[in-house]
C-alpha atoms as a PDB file:
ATOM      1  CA  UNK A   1      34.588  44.712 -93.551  1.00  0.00           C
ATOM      2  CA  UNK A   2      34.267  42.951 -90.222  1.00  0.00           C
ATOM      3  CA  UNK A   3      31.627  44.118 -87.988  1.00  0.00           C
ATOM      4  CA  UNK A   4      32.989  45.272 -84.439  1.00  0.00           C
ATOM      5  CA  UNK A   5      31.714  42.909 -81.933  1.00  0.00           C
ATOM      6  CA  UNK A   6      29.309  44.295 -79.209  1.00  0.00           C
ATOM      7  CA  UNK A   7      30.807  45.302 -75.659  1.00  0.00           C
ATOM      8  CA  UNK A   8      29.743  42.775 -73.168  1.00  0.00           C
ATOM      9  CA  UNK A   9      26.772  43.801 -70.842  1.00  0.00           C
ATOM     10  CA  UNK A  10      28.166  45.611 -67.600  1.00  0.00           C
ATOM     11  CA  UNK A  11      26.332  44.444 -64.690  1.00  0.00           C
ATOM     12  CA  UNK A  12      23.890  47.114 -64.214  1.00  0.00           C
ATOM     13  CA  UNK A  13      22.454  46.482 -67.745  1.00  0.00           C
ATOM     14  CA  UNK A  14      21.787  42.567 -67.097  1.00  0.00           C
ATOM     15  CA  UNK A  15      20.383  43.587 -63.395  1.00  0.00           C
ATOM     16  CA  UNK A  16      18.084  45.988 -65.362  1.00  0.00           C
ATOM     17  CA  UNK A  17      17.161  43.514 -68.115  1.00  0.00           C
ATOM     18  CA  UNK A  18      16.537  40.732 -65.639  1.00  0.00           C
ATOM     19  CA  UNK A  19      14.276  43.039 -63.351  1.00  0.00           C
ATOM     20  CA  UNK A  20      12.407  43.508 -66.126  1.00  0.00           C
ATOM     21  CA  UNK A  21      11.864  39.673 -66.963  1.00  0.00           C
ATOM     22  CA  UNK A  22      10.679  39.296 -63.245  1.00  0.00           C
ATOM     23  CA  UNK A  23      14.366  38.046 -62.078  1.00  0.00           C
ATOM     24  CA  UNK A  24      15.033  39.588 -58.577  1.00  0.00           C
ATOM     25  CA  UNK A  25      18.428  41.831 -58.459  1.00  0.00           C
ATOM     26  CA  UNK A  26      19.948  39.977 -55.267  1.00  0.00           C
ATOM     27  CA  UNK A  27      19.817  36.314 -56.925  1.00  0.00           C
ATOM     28  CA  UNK A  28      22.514  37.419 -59.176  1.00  0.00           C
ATOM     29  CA  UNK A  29      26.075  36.816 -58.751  1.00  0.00           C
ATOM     30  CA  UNK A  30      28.515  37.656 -60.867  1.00  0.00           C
ATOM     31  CA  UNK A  31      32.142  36.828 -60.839  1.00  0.00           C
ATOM     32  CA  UNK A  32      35.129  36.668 -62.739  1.00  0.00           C
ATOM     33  CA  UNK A  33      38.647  34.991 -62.363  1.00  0.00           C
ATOM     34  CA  UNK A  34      40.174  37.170 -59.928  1.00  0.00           C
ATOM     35  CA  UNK A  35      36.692  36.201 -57.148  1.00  0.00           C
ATOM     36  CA  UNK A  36      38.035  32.098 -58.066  1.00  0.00           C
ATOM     37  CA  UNK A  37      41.377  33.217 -57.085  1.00  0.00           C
ATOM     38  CA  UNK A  38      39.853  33.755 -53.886  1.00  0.00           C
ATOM     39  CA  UNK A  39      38.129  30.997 -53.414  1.00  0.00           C
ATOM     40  CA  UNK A  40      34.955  31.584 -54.865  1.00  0.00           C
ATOM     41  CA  UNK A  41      31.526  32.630 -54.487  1.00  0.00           C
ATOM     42  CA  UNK A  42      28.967  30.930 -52.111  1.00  0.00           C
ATOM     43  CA  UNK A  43      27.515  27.515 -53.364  1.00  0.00           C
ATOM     44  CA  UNK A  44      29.664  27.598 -56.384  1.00  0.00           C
ATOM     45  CA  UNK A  45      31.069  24.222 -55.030  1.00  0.00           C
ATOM     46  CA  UNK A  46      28.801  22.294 -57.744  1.00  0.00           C
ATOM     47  CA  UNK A  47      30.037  23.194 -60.733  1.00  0.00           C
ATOM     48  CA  UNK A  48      33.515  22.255 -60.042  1.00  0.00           C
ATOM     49  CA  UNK A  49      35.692  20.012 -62.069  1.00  0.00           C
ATOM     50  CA  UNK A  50      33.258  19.242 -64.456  1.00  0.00           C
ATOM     51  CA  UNK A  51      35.713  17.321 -66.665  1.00  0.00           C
ATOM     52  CA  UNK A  52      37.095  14.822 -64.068  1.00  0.00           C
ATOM     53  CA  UNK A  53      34.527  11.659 -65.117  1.00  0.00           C
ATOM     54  CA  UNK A  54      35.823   9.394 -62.301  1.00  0.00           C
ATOM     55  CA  UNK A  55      35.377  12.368 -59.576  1.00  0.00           C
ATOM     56  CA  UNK A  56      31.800  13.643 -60.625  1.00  0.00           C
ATOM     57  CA  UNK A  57      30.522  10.001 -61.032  1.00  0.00           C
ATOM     58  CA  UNK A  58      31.035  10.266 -57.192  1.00  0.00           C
ATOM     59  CA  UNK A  59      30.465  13.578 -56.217  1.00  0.00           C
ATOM     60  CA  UNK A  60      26.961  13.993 -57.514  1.00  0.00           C
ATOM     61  CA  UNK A  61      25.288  11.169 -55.942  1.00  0.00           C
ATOM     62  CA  UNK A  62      26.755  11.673 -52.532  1.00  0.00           C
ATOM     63  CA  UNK A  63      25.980  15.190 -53.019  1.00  0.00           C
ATOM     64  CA  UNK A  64      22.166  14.603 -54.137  1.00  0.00           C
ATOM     65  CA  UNK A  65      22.589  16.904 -57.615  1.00  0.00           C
ATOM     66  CA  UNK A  66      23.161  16.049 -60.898  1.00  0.00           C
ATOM     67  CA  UNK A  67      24.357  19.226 -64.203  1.00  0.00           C
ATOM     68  CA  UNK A  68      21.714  19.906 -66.589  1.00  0.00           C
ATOM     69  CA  UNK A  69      23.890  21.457 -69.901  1.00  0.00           C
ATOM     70  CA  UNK A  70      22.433  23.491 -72.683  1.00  0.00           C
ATOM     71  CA  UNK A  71      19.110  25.534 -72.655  1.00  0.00           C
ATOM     72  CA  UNK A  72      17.122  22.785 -73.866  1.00  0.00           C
ATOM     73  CA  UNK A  73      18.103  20.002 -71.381  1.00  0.00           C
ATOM     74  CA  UNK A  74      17.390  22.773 -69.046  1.00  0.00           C
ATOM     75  CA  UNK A  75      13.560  23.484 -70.272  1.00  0.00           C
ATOM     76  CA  UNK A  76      13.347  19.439 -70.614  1.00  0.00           C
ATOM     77  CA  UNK A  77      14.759  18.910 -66.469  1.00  0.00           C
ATOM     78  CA  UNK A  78      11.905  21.846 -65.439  1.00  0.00           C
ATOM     79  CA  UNK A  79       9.267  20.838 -67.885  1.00  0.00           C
ATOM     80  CA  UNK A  80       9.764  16.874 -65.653  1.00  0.00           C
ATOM     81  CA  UNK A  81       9.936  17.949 -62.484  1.00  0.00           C
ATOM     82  CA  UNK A  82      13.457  18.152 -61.526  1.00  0.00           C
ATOM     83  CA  UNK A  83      14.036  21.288 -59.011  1.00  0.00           C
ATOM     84  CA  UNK A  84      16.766  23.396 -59.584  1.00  0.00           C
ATOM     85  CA  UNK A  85      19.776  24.122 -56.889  1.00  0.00           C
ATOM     86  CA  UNK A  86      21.316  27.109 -58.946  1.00  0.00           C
ATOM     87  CA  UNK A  87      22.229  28.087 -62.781  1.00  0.00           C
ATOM     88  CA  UNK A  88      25.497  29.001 -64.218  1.00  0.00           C
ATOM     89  CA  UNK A  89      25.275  31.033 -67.350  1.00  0.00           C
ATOM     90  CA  UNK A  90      25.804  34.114 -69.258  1.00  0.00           C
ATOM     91  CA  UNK A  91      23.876  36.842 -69.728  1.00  0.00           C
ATOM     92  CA  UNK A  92      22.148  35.997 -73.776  1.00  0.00           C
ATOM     93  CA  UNK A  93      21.378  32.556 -71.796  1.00  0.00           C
ATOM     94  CA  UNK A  94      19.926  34.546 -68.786  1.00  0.00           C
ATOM     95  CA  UNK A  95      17.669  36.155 -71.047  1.00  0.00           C
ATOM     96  CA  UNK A  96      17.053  33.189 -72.907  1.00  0.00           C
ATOM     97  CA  UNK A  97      16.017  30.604 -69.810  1.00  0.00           C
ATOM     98  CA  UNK A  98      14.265  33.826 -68.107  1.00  0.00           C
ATOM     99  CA  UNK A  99      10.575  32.527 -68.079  1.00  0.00           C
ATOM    100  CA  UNK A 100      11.472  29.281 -66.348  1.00  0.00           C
ATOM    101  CA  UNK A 101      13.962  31.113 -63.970  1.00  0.00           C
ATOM    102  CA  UNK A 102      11.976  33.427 -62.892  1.00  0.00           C
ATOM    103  CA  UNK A 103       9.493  30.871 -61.408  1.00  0.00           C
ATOM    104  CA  UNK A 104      12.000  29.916 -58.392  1.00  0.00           C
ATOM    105  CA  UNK A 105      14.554  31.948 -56.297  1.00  0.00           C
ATOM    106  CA  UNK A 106      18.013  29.775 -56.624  1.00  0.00           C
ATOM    107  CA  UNK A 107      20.904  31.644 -57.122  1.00  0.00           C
ATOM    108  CA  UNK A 108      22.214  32.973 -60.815  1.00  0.00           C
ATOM    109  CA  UNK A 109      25.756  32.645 -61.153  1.00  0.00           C
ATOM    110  CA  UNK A 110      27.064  35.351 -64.130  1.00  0.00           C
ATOM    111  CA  UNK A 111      30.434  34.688 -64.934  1.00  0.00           C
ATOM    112  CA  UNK A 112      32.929  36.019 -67.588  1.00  0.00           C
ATOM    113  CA  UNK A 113      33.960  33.410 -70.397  1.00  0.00           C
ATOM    114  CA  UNK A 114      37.248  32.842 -69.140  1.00  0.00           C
ATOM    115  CA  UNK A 115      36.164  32.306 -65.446  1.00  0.00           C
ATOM    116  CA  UNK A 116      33.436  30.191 -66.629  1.00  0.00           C
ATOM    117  CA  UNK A 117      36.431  27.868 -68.189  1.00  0.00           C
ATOM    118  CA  UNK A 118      38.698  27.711 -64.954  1.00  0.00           C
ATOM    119  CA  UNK A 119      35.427  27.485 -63.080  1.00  0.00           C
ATOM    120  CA  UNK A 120      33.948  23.968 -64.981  1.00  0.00           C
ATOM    121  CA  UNK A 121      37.357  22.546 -66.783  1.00  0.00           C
ATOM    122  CA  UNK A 122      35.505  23.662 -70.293  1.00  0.00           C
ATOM    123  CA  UNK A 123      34.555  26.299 -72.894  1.00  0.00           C
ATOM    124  CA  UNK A 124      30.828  26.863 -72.015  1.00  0.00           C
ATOM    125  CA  UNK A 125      29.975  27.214 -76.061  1.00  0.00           C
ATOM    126  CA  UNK A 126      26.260  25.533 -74.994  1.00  0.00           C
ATOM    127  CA  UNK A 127      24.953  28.499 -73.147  1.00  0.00           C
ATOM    128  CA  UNK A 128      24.069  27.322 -69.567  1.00  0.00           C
ATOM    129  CA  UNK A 129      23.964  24.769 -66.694  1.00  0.00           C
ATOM    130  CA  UNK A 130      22.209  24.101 -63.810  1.00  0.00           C
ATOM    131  CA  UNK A 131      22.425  22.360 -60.998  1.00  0.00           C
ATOM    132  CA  UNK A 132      19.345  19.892 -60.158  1.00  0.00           C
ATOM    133  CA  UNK A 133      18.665  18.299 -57.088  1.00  0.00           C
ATOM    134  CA  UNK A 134      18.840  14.207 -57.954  1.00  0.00           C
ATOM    135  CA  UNK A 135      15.664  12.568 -57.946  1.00  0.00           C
ATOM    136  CA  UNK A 136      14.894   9.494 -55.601  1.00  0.00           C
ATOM    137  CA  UNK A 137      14.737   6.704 -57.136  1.00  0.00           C
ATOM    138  CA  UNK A 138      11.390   4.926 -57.006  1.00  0.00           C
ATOM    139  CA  UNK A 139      11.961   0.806 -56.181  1.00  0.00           C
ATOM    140  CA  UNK A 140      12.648  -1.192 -58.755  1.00  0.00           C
ATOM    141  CA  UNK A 141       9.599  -3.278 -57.771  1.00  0.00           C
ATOM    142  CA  UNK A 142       7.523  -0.431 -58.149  1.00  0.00           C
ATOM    143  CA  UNK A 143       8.438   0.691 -60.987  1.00  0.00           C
ATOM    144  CA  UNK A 144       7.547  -2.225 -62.707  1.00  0.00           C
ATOM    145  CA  UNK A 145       4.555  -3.379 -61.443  1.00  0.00           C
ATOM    146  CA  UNK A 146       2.642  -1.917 -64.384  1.00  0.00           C
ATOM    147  CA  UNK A 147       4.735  -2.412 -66.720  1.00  0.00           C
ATOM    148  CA  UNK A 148       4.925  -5.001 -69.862  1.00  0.00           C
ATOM    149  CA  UNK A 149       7.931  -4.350 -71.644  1.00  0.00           C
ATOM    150  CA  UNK A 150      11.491  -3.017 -69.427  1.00  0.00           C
ATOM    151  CA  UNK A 151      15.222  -3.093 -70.127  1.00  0.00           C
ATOM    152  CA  UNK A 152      17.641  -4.057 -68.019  1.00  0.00           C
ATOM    153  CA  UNK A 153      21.318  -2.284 -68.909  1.00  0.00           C
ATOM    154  CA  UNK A 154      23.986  -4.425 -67.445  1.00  0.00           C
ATOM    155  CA  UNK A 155      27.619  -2.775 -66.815  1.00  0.00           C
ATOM    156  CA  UNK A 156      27.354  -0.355 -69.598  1.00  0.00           C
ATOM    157  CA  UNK A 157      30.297   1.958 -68.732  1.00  0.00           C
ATOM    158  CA  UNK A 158      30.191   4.684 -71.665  1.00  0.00           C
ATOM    159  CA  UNK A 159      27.738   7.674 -70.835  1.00  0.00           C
ATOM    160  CA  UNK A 160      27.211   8.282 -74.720  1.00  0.00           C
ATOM    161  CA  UNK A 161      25.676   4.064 -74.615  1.00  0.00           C
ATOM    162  CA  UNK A 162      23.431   4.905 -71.899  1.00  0.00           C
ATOM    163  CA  UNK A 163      22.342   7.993 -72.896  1.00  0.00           C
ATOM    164  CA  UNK A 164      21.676   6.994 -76.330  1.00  0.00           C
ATOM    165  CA  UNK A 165      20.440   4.099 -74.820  1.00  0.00           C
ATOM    166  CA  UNK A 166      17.600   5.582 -72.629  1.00  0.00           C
ATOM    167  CA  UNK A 167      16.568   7.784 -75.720  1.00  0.00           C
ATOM    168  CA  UNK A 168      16.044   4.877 -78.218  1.00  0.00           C
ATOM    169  CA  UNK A 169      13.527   3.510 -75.277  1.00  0.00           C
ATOM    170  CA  UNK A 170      11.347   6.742 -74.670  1.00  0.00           C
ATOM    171  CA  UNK A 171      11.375   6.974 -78.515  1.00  0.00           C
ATOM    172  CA  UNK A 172      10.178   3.539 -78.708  1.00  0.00           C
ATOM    173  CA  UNK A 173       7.924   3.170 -75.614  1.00  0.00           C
ATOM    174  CA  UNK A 174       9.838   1.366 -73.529  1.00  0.00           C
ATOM    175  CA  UNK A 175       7.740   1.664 -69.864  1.00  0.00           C
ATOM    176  CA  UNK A 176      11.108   1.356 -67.430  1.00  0.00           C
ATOM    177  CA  UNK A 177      14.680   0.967 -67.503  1.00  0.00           C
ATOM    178  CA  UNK A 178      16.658  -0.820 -64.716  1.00  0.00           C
ATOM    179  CA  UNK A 179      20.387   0.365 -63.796  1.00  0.00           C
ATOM    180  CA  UNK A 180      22.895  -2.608 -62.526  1.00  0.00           C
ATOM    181  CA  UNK A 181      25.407  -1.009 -59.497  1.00  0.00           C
ATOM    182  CA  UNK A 182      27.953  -1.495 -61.953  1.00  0.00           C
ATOM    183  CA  UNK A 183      26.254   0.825 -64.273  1.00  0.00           C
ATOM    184  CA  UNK A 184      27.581   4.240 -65.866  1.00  0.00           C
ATOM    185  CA  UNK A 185      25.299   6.698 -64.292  1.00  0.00           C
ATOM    186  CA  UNK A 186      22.127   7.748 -66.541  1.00  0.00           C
ATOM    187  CA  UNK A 187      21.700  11.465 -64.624  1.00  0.00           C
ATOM    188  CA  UNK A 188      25.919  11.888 -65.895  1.00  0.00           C
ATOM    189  CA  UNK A 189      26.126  15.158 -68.268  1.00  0.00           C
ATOM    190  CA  UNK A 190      26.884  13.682 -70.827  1.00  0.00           C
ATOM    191  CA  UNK A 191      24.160  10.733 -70.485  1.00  0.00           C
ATOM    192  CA  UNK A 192      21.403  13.677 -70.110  1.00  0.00           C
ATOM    193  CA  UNK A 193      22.924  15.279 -72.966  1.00  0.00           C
ATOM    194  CA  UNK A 194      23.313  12.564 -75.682  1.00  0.00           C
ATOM    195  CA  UNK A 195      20.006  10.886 -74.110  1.00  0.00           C
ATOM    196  CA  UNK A 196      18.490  14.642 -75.061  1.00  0.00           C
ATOM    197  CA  UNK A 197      16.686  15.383 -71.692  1.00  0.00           C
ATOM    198  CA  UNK A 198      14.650  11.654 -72.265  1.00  0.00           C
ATOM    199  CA  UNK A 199      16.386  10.533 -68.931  1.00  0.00           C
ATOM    200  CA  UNK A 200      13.754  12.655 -67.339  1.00  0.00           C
ATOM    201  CA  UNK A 201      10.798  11.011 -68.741  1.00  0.00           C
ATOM    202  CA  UNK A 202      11.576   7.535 -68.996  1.00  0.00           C
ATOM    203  CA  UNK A 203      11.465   5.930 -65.106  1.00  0.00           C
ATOM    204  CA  UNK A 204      14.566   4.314 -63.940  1.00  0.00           C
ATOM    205  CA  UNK A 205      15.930   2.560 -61.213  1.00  0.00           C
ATOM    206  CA  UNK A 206      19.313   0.878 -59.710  1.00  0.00           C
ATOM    207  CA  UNK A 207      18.722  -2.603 -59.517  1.00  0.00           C
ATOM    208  CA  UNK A 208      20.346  -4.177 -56.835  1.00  0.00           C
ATOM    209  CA  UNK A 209      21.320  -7.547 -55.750  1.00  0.00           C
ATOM    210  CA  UNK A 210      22.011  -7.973 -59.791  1.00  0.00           C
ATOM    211  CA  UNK A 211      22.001 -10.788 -61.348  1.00  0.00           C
ATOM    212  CA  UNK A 212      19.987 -12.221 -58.809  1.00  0.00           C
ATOM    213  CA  UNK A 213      16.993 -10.046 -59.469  1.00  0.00           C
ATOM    214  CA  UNK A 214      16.377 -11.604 -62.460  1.00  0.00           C
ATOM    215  CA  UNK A 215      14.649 -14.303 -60.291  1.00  0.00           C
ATOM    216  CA  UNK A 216      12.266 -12.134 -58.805  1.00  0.00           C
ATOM    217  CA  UNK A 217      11.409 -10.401 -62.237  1.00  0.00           C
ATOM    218  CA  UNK A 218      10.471 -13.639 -63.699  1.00  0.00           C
ATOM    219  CA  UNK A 219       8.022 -14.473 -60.511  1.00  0.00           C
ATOM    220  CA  UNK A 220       6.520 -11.291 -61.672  1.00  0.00           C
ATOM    221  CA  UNK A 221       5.771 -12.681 -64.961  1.00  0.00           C
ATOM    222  CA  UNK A 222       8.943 -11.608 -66.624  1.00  0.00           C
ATOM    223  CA  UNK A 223      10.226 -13.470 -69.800  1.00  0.00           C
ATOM    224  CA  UNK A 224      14.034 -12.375 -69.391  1.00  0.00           C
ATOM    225  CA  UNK A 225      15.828 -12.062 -72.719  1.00  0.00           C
ATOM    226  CA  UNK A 226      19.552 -11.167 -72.942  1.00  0.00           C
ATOM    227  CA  UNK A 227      20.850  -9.992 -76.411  1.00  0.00           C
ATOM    228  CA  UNK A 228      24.226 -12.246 -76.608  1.00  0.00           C
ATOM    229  CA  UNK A 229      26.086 -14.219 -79.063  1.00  0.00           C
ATOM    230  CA  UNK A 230      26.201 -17.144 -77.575  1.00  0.00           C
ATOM    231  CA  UNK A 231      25.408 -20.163 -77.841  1.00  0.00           C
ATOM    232  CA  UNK A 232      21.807 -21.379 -77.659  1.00  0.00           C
ATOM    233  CA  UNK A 233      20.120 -18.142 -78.813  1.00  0.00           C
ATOM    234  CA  UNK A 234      17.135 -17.468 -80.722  1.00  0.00           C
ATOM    235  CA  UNK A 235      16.639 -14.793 -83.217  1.00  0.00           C
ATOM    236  CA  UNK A 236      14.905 -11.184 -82.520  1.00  0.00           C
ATOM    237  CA  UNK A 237      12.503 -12.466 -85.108  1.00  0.00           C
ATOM    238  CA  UNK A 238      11.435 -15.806 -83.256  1.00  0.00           C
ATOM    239  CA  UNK A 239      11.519 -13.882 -79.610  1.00  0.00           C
ATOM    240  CA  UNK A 240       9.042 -11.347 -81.384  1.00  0.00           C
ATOM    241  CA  UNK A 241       7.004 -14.007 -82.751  1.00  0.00           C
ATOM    242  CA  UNK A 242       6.785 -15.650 -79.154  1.00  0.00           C
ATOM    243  CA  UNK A 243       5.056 -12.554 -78.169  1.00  0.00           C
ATOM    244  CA  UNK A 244       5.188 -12.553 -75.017  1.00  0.00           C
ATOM    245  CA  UNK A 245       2.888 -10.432 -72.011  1.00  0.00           C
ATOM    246  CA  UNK A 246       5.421  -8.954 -70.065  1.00  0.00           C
ATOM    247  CA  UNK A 247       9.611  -8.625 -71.626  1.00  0.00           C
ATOM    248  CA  UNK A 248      12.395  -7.621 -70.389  1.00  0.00           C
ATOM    249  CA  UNK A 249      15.424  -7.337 -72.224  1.00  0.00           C
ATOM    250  CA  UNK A 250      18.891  -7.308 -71.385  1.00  0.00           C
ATOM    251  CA  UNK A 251      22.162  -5.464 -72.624  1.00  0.00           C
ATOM    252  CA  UNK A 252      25.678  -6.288 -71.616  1.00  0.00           C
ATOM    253  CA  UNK A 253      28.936  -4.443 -71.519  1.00  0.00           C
ATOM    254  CA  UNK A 254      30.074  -2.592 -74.985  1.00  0.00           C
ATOM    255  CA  UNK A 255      33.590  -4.913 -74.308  1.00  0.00           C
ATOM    256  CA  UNK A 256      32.209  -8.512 -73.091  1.00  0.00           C
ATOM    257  CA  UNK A 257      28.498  -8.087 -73.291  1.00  0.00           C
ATOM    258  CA  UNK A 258      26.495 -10.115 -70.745  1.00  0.00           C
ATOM    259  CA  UNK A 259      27.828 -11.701 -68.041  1.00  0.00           C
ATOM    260  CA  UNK A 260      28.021 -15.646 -67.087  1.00  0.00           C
ATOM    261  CA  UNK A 261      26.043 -15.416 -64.347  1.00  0.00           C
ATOM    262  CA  UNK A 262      23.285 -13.519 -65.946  1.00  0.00           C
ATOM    263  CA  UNK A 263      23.323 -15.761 -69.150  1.00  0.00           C
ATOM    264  CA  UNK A 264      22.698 -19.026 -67.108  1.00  0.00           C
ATOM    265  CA  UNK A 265      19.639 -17.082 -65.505  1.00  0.00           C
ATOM    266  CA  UNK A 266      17.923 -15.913 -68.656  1.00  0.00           C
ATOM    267  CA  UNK A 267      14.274 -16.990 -70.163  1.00  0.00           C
ATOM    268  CA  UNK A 268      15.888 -16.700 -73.330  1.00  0.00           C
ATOM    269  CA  UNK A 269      19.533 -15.626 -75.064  1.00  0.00           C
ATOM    270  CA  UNK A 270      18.363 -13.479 -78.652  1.00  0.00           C
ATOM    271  CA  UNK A 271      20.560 -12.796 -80.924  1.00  0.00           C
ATOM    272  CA  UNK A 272      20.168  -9.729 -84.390  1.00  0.00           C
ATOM    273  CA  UNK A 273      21.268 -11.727 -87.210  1.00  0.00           C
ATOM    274  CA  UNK A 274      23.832  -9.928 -88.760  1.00  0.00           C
ATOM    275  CA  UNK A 275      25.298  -9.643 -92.342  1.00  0.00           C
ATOM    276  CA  UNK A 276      28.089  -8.387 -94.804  1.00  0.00           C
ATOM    277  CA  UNK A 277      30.704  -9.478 -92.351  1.00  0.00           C
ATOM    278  CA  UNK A 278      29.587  -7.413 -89.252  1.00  0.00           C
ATOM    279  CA  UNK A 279      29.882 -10.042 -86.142  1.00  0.00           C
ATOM    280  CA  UNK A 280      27.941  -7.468 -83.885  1.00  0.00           C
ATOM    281  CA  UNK A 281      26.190  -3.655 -83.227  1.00  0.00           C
ATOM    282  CA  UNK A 282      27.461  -1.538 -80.854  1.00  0.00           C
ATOM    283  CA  UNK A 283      25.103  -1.855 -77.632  1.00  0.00           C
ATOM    284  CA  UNK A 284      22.979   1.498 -78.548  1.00  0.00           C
ATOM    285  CA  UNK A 285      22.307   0.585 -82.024  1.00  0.00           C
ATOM    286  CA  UNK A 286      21.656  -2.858 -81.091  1.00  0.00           C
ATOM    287  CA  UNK A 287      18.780  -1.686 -78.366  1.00  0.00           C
ATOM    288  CA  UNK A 288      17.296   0.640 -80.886  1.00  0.00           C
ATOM    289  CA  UNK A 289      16.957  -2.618 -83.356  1.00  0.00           C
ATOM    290  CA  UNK A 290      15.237  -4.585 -80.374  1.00  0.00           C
ATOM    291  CA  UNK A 291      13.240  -1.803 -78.944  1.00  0.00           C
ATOM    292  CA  UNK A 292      11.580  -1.254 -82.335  1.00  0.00           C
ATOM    293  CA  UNK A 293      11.134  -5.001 -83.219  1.00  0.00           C
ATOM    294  CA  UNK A 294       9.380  -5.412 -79.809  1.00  0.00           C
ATOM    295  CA  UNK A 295       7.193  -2.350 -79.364  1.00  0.00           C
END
């Protein structure tokens, strides 16, 4: 016998519930298709097309915000710092998120499940997003001044690479990554998602003139290694053994890895020797191999 399913909260019971979690009445706004038909609600602006990849790599860094998706990415953004501009969310997810938004007075948007969908482009099965103001980026000379062991990502254009990326390196101790312009963007949804919130913790810059920079990274005592397949390279093994003060690695594009002008500036080209066949490792699995080998 199937168990009728429960009538959604009316809007007096979540204003109720949320008073009594500390959430003020008047931050809530709730909506529903026939208020997009209209154009809207107030500030609503960021949550937009959520699906168009080539618009929203654009939008949210001229815009200074970047999405935070799913409760826990959420708690992860707050728990770093980040400063929220608004959530979108429903209200088990209201509820849910209530002891971190109740500590700031953005606006709550509360929308039905199918205004939700024409709202962001997608079925919001993950509970919640929020909009987060971007960061500044700290310089990249900055950043790693202290440091003795960074990655450089170079023209990695798949979000699910980066972000999986930028997690192997906070779970391996990585101190920075640096971002070429040509870069997929690590504060994209999806980065922050696959990356699981690490994006927040590990510091990262753009680094810009690239390859260039490479020069002034090894005048700050830099051994540059690029992982590569060509000719000339060392193993991961003999680069480990060389154990050097201060490392930073490289990784190219998933399609033709490093560049020409950034081989002929490298310290030294590594390579993973590979077997059963297998000519290379897809860029994140790859990083996760050197990150461990070097830590």
């Amino acid at each position: 016998m199937n168990t009728p399913a429960k009538a959604p909260l009316t809007p007096k019971q979540v204003i109720d519930r949320a008073s009594e979690l500390g959430i003020a009445a008047e931050r809530l706004r709730f909506f529903d298709e026939a208020d997009l038909a209209d154009g809207g609600l107030d500030d609503m602006h960021d949550y937009t097309q959520l699906t168009d990849v080539a618009l929203r790599s654009v939008r949210e860094p001229a815009e200074g915000l970047f999405i935070a998706e799913s409760s826990k990415i959420i708690r992860r953004a707050h728990a770093t710092g980040m400063v929220p501009r608004s959530y979108l969310t429903s209200p088990k997810w209201l509820f849910d998120l209530a002891d971190i938004i109740a500590s700031n007075d953005v606006p709550i948007f509360i929308g039905t499940d199918a205004a939700v969908e024409a709202l962001t482009g997608f079925h919001l099965h993950r509970g919640a997003l929020a909009a987060m103001a971007r960061p500044v980026l700290p310089d990249p000379a900055d950043l790693v001044a202290d440091a003795t062991r960074i990655v450089i990502i170079e023209d990695i254009v798949d979000h699910t690479n980066v972000g999986a990326l930028i997690r192997s390196a906070a779970a391996m101790g990585v101190d920075a990554v640096l971002v070429t312009p040509r870069c997929a963007d690590p504060l994209y949804r999806r980065a922050i998602r696959v990356s699981m919130g690490t994006v927040f913790q590990v510091p990262w810059a753009r680094i810009d003139p690239w390859p260039e920079s490479i020069g002034a990274l090894q005048d700050a005592g830099f051994v540059v290694a690029g992982m590569t397949l060509g000719e000339g390279a060392i193993t991961l093994d003999e680069l480990v053994a060389e154990d050097h003060e201060k490392l930073a690695l490289v990784f190219g594009s998933e399609g033709h890895g490093l560049t020409q002008a950034t081989e002929q500036r490298l310290g030294r080209k590594v390579t993973i020797p590979m077997m059963g066949g297998v000519d290379s490792l897809n860029v994140a699995a790859a990083a996760a191999v050197a990150f461990y080998a070097t830590r």
